[in-house]
PDB file of N, CA and C in Angstrom:
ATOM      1  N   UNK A   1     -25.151  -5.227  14.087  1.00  0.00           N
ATOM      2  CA  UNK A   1     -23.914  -5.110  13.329  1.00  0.00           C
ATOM      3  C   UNK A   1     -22.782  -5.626  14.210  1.00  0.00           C
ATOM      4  N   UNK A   2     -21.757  -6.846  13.688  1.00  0.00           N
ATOM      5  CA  UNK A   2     -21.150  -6.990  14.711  1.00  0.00           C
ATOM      6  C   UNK A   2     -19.795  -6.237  14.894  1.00  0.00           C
ATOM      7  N   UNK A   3     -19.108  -6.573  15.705  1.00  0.00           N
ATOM      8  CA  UNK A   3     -17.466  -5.688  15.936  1.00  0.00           C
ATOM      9  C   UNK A   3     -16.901  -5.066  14.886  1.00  0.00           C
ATOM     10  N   UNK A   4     -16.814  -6.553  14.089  1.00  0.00           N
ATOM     11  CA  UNK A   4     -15.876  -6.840  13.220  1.00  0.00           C
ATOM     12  C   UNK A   4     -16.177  -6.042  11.533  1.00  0.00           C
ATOM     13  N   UNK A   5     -17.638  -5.740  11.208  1.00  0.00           N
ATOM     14  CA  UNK A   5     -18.180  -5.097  10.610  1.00  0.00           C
ATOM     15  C   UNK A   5     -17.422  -3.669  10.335  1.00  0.00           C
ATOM     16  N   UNK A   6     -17.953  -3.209  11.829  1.00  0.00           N
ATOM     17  CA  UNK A   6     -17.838  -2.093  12.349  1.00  0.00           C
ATOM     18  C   UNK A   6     -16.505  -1.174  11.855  1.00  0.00           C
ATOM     19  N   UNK A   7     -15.671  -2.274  12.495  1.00  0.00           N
ATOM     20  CA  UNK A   7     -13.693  -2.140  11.975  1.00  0.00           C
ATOM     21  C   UNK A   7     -13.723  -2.203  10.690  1.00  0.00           C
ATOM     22  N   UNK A   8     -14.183  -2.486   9.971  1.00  0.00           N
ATOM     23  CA  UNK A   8     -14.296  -2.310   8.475  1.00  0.00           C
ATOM     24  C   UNK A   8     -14.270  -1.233   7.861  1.00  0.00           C
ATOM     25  N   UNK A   9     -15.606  -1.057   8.170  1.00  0.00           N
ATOM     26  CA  UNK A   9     -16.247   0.178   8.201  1.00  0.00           C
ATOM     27  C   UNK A   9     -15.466   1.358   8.247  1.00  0.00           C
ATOM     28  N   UNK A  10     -15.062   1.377   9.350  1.00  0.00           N
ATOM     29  CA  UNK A  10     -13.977   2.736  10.169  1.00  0.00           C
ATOM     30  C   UNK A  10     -12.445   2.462   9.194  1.00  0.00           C
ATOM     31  N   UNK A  11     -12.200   1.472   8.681  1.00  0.00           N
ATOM     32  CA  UNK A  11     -10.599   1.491   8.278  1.00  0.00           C
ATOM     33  C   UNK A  11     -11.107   1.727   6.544  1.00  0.00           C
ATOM     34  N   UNK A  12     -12.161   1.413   6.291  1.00  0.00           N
ATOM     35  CA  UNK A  12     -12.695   1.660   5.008  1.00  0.00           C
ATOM     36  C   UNK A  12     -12.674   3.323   4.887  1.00  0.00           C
ATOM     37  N   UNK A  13     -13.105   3.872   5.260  1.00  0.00           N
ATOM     38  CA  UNK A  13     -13.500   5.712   5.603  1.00  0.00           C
ATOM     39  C   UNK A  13     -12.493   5.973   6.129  1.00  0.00           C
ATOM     40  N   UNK A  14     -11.307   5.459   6.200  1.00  0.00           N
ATOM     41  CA  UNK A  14     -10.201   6.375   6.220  1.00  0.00           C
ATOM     42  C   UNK A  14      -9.003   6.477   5.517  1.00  0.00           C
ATOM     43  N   UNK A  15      -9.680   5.536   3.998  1.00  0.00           N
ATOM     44  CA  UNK A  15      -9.267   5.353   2.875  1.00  0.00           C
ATOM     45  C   UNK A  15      -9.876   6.459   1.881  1.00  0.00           C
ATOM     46  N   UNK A  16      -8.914   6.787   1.026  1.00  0.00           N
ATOM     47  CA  UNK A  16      -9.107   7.961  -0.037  1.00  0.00           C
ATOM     48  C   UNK A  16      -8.467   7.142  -1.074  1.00  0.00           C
ATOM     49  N   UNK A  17      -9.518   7.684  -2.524  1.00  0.00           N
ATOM     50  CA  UNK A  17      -9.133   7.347  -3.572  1.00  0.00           C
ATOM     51  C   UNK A  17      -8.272   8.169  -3.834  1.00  0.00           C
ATOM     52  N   UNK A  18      -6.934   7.710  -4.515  1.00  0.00           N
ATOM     53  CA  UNK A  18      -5.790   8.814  -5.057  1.00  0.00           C
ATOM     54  C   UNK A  18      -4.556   8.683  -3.912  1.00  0.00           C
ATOM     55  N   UNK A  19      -5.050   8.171  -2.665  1.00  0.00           N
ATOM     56  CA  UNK A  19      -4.239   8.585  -1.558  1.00  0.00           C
ATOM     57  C   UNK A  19      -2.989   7.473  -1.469  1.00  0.00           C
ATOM     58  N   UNK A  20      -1.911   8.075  -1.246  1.00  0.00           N
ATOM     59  CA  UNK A  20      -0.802   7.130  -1.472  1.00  0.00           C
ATOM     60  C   UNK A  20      -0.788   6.026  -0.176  1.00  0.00           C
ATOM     61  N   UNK A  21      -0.716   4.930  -0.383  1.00  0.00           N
ATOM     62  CA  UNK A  21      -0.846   4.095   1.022  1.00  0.00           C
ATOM     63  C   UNK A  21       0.504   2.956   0.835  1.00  0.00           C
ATOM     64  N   UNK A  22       0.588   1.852   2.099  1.00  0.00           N
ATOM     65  CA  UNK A  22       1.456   1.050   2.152  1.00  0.00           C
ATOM     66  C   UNK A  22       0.641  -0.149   2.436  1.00  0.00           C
ATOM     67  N   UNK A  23       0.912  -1.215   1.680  1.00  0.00           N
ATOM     68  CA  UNK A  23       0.037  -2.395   1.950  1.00  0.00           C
ATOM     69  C   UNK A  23       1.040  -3.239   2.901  1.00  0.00           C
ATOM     70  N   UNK A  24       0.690  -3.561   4.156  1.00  0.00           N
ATOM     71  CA  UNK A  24       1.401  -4.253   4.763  1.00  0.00           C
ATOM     72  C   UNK A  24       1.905  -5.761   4.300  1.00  0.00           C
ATOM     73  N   UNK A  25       0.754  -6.488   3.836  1.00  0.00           N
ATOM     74  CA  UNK A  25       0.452  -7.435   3.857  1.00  0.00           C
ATOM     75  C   UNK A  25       1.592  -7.790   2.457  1.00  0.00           C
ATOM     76  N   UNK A  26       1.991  -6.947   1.730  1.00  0.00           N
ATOM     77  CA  UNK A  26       2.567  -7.225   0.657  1.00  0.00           C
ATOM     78  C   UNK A  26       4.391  -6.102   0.727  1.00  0.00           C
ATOM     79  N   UNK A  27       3.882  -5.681   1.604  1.00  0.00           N
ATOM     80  CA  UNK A  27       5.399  -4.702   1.850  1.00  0.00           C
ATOM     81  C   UNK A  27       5.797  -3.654   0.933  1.00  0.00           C
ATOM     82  N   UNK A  28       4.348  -2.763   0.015  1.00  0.00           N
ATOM     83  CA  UNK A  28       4.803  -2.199  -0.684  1.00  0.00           C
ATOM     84  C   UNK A  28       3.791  -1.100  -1.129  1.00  0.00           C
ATOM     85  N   UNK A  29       4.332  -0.037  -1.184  1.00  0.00           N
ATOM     86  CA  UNK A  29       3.244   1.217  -1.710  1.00  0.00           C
ATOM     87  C   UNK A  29       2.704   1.191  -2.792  1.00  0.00           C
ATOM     88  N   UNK A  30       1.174   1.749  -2.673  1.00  0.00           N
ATOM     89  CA  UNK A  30       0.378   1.721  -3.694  1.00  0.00           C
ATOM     90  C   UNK A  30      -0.437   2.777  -3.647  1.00  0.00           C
ATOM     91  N   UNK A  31      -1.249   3.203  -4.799  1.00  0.00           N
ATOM     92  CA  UNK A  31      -1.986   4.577  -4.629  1.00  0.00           C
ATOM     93  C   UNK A  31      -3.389   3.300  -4.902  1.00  0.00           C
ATOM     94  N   UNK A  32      -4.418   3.761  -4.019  1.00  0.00           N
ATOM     95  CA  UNK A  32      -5.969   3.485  -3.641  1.00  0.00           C
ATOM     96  C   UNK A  32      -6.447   3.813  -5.247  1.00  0.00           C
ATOM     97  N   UNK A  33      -7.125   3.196  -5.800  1.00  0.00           N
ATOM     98  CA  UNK A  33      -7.801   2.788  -6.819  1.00  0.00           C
ATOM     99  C   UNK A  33      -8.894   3.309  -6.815  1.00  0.00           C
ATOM    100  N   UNK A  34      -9.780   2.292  -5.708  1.00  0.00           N
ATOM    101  CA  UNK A  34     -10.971   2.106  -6.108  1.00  0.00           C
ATOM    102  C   UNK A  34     -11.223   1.563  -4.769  1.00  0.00           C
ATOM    103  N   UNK A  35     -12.426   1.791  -3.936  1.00  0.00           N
ATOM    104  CA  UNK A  35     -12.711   0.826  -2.749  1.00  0.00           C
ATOM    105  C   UNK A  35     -13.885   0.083  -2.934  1.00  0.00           C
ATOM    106  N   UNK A  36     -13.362  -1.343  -2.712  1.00  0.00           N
ATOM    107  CA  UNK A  36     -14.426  -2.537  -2.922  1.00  0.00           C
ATOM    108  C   UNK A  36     -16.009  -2.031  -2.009  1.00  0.00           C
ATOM    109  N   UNK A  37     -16.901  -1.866  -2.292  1.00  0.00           N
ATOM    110  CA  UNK A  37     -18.250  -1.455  -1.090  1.00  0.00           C
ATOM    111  C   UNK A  37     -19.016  -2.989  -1.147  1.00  0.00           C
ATOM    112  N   UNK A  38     -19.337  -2.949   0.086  1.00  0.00           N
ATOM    113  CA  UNK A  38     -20.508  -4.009   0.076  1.00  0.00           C
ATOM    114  C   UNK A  38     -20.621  -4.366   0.936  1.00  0.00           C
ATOM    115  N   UNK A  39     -21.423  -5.483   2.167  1.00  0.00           N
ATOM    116  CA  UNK A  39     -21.777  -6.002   3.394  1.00  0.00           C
ATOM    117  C   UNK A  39     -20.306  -6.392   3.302  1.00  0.00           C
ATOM    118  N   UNK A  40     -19.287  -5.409   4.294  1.00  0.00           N
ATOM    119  CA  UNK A  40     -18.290  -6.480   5.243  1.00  0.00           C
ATOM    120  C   UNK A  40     -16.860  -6.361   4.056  1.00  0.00           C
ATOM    121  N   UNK A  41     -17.405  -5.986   2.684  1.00  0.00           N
ATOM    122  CA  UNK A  41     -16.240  -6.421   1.833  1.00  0.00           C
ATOM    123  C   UNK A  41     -14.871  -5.779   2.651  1.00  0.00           C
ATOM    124  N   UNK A  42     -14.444  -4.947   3.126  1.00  0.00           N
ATOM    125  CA  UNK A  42     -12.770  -4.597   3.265  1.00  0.00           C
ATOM    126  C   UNK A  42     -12.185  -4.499   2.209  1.00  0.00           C
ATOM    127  N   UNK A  43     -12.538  -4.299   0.932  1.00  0.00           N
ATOM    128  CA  UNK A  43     -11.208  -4.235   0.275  1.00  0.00           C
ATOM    129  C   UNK A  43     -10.917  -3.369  -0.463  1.00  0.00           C
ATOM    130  N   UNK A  44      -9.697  -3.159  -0.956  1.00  0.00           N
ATOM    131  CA  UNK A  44      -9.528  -1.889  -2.176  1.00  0.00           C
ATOM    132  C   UNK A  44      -8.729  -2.046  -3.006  1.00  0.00           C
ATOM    133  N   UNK A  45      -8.418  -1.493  -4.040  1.00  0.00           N
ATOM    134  CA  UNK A  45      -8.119  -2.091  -5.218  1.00  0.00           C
ATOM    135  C   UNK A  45      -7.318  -1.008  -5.168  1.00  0.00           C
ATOM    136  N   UNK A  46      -5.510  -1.679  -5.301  1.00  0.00           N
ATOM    137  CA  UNK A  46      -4.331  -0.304  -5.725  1.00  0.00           C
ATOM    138  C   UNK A  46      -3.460  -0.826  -6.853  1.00  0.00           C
ATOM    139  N   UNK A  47      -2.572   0.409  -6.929  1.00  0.00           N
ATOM    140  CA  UNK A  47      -1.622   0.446  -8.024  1.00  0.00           C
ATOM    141  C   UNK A  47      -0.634   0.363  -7.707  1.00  0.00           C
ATOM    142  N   UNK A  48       0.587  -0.039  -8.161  1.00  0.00           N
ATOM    143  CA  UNK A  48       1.864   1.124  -8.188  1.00  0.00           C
ATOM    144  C   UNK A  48       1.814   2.449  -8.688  1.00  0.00           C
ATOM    145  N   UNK A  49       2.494   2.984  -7.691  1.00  0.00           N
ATOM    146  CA  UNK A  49       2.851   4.475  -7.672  1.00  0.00           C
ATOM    147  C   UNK A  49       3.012   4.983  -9.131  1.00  0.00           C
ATOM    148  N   UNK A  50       3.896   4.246  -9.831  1.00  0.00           N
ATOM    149  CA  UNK A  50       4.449   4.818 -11.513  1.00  0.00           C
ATOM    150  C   UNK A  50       3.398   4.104 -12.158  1.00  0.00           C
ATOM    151  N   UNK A  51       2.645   3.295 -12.012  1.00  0.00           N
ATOM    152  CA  UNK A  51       1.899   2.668 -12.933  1.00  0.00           C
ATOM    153  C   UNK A  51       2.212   0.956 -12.776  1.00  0.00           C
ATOM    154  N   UNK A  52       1.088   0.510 -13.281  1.00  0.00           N
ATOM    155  CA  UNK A  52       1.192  -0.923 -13.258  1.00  0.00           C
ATOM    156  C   UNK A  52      -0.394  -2.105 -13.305  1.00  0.00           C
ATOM    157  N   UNK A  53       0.359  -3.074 -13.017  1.00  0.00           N
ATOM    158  CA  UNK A  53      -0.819  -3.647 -12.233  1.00  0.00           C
ATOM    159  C   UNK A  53      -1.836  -3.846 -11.121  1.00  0.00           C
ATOM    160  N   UNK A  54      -2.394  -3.802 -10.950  1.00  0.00           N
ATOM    161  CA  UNK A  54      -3.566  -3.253  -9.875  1.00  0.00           C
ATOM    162  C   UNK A  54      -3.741  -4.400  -9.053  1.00  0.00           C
ATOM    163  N   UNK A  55      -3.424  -4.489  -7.527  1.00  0.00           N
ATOM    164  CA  UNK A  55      -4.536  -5.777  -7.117  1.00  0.00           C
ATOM    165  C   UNK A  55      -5.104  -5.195  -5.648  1.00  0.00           C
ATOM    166  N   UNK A  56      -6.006  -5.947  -5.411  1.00  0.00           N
ATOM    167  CA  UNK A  56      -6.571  -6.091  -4.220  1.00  0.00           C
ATOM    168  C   UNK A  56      -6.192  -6.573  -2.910  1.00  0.00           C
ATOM    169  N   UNK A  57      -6.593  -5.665  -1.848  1.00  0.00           N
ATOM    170  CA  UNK A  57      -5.365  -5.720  -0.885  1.00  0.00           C
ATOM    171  C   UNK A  57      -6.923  -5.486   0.993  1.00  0.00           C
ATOM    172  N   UNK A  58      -6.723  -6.105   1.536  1.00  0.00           N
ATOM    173  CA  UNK A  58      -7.473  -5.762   2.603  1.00  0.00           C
ATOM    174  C   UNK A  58      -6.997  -4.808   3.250  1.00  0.00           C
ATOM    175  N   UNK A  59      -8.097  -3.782   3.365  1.00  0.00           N
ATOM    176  CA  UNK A  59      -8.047  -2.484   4.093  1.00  0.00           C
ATOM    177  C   UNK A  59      -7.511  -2.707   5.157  1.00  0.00           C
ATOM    178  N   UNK A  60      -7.886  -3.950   6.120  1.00  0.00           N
ATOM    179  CA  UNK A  60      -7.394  -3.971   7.444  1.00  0.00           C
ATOM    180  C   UNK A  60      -5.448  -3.970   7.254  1.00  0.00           C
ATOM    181  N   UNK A  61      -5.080  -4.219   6.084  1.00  0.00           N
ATOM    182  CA  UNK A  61      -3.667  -4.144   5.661  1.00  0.00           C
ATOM    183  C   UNK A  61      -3.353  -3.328   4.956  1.00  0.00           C
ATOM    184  N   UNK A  62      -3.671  -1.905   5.220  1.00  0.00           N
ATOM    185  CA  UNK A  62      -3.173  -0.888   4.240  1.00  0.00           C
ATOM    186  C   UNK A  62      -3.385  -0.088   5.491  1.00  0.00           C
ATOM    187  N   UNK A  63      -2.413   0.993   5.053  1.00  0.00           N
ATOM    188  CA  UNK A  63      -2.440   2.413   5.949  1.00  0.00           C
ATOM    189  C   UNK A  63      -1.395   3.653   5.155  1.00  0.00           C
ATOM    190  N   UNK A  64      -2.219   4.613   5.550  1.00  0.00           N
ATOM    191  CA  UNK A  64      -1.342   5.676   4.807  1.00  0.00           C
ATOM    192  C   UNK A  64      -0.040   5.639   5.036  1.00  0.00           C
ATOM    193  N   UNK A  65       1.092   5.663   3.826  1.00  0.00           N
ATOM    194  CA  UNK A  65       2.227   5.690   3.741  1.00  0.00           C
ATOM    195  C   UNK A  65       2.950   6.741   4.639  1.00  0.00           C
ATOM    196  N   UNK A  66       4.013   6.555   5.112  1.00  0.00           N
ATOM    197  CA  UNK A  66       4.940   7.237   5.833  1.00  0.00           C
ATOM    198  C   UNK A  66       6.034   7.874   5.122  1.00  0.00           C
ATOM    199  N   UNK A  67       6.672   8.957   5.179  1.00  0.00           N
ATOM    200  CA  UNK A  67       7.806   8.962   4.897  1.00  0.00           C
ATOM    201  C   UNK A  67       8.630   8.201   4.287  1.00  0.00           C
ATOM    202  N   UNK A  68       9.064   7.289   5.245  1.00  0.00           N
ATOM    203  CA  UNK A  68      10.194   5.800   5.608  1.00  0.00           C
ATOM    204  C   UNK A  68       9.510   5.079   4.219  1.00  0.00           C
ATOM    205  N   UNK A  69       8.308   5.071   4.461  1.00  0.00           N
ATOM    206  CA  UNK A  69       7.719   3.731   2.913  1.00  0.00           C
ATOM    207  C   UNK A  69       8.045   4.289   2.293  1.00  0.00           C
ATOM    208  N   UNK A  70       7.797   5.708   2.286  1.00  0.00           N
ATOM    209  CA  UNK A  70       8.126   6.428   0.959  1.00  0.00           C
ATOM    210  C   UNK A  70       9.540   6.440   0.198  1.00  0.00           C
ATOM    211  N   UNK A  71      10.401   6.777   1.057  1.00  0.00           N
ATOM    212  CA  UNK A  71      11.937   6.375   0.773  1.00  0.00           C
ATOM    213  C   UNK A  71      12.598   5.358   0.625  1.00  0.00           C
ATOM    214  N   UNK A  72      12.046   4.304   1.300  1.00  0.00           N
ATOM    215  CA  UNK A  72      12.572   2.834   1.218  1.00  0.00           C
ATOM    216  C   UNK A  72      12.667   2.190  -0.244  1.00  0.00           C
ATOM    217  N   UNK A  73      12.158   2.267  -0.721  1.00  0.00           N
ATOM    218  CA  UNK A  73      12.237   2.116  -2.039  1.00  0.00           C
ATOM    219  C   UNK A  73      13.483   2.442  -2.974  1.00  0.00           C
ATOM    220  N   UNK A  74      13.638   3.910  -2.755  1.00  0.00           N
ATOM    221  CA  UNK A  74      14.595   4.925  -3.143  1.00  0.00           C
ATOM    222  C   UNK A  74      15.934   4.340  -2.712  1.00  0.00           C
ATOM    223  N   UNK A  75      16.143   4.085  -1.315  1.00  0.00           N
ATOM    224  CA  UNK A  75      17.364   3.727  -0.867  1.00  0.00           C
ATOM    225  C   UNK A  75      17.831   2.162  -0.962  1.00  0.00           C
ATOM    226  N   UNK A  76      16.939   1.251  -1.064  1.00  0.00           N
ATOM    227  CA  UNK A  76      16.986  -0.044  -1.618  1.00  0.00           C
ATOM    228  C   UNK A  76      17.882   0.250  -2.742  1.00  0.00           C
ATOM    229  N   UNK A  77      17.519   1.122  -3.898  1.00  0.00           N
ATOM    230  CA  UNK A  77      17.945   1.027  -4.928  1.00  0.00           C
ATOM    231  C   UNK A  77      19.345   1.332  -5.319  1.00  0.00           C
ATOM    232  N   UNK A  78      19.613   3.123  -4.161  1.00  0.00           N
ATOM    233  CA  UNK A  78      20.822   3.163  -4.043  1.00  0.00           C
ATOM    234  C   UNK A  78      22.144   2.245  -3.470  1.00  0.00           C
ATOM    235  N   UNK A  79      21.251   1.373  -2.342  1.00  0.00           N
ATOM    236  CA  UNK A  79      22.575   0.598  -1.889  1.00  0.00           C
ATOM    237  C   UNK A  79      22.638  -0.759  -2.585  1.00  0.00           C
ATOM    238  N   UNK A  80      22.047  -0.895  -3.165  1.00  0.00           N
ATOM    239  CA  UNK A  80      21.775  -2.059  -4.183  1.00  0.00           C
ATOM    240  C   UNK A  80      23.226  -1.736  -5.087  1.00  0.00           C
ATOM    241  N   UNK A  81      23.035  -0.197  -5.732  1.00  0.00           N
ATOM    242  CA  UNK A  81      23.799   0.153  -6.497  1.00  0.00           C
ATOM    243  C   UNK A  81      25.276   0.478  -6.375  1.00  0.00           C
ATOM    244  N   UNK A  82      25.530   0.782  -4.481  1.00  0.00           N
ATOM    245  CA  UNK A  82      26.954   0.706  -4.219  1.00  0.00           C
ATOM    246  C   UNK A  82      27.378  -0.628  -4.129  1.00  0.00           C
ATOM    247  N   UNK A  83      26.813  -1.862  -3.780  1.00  0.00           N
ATOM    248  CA  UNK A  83      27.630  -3.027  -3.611  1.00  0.00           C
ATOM    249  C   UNK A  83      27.804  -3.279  -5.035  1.00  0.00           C
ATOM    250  N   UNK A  84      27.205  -3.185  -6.058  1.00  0.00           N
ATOM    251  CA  UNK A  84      27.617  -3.356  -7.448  1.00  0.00           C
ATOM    252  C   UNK A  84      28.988  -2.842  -7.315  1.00  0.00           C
ATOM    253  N   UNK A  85      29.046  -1.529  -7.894  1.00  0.00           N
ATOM    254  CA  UNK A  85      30.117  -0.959  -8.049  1.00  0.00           C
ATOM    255  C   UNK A  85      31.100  -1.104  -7.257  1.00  0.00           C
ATOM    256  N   UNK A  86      31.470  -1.514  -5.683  1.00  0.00           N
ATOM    257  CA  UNK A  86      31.942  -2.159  -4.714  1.00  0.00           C
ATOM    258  C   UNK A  86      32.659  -3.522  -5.545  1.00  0.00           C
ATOM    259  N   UNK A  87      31.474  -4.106  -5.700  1.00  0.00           N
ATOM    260  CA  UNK A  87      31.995  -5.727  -6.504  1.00  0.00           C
ATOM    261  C   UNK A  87      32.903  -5.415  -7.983  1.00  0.00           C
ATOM    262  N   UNK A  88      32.145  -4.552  -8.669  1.00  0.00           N
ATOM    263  CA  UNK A  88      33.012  -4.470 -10.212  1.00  0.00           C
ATOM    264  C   UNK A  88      34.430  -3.435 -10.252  1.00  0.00           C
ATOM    265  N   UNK A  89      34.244  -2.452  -9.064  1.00  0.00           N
ATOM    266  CA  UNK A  89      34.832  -1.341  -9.296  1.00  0.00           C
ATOM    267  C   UNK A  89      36.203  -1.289  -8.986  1.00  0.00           C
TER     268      UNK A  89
END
């Protein structure tokens, strides 16, 4: 079995279905689906949090969400929403 397998393996099993994660590779939280199984596959299949479309994302690029992911979102939205009102107000 080589290294690289191996790392799979281990980042695969420390994935939970249901479990809220952050896909690096795409910069954005998703809840774990479904995990791809097979010789070597890495992958898992997520959502958005509220619902949505689903895609596939390499395990080696996902890790359980933080806090910070968790909020970032949230506060994007708020300061999004003061320069509006800034500009119109």
């Amino acid at each position: 079995m080589s290294g690289e397998n191996v790392a799979t393996q281990r980042e695969e099993s420390q994935l939970r279905v249901g479990e809220l994660v952050f896909d690096t590779s795409r910069g954005v939280l998703g809840v774990v689906m479904d995990l791809i199984t097979g010789t070597g596959s890495g992958r898992c299949c997520l959502r958005p949090p509220r619902g949505g479309v689903e895609w596939d994302a390499s395990c080696a690029d996902v890790r359980p969400a933080t806090v910070t992911d968790q909020l970032r979102p949230a506060l994007t939205e708020v300061n999004t929403r003061s320069r509006v009102e800034r500009m119109w107000g």
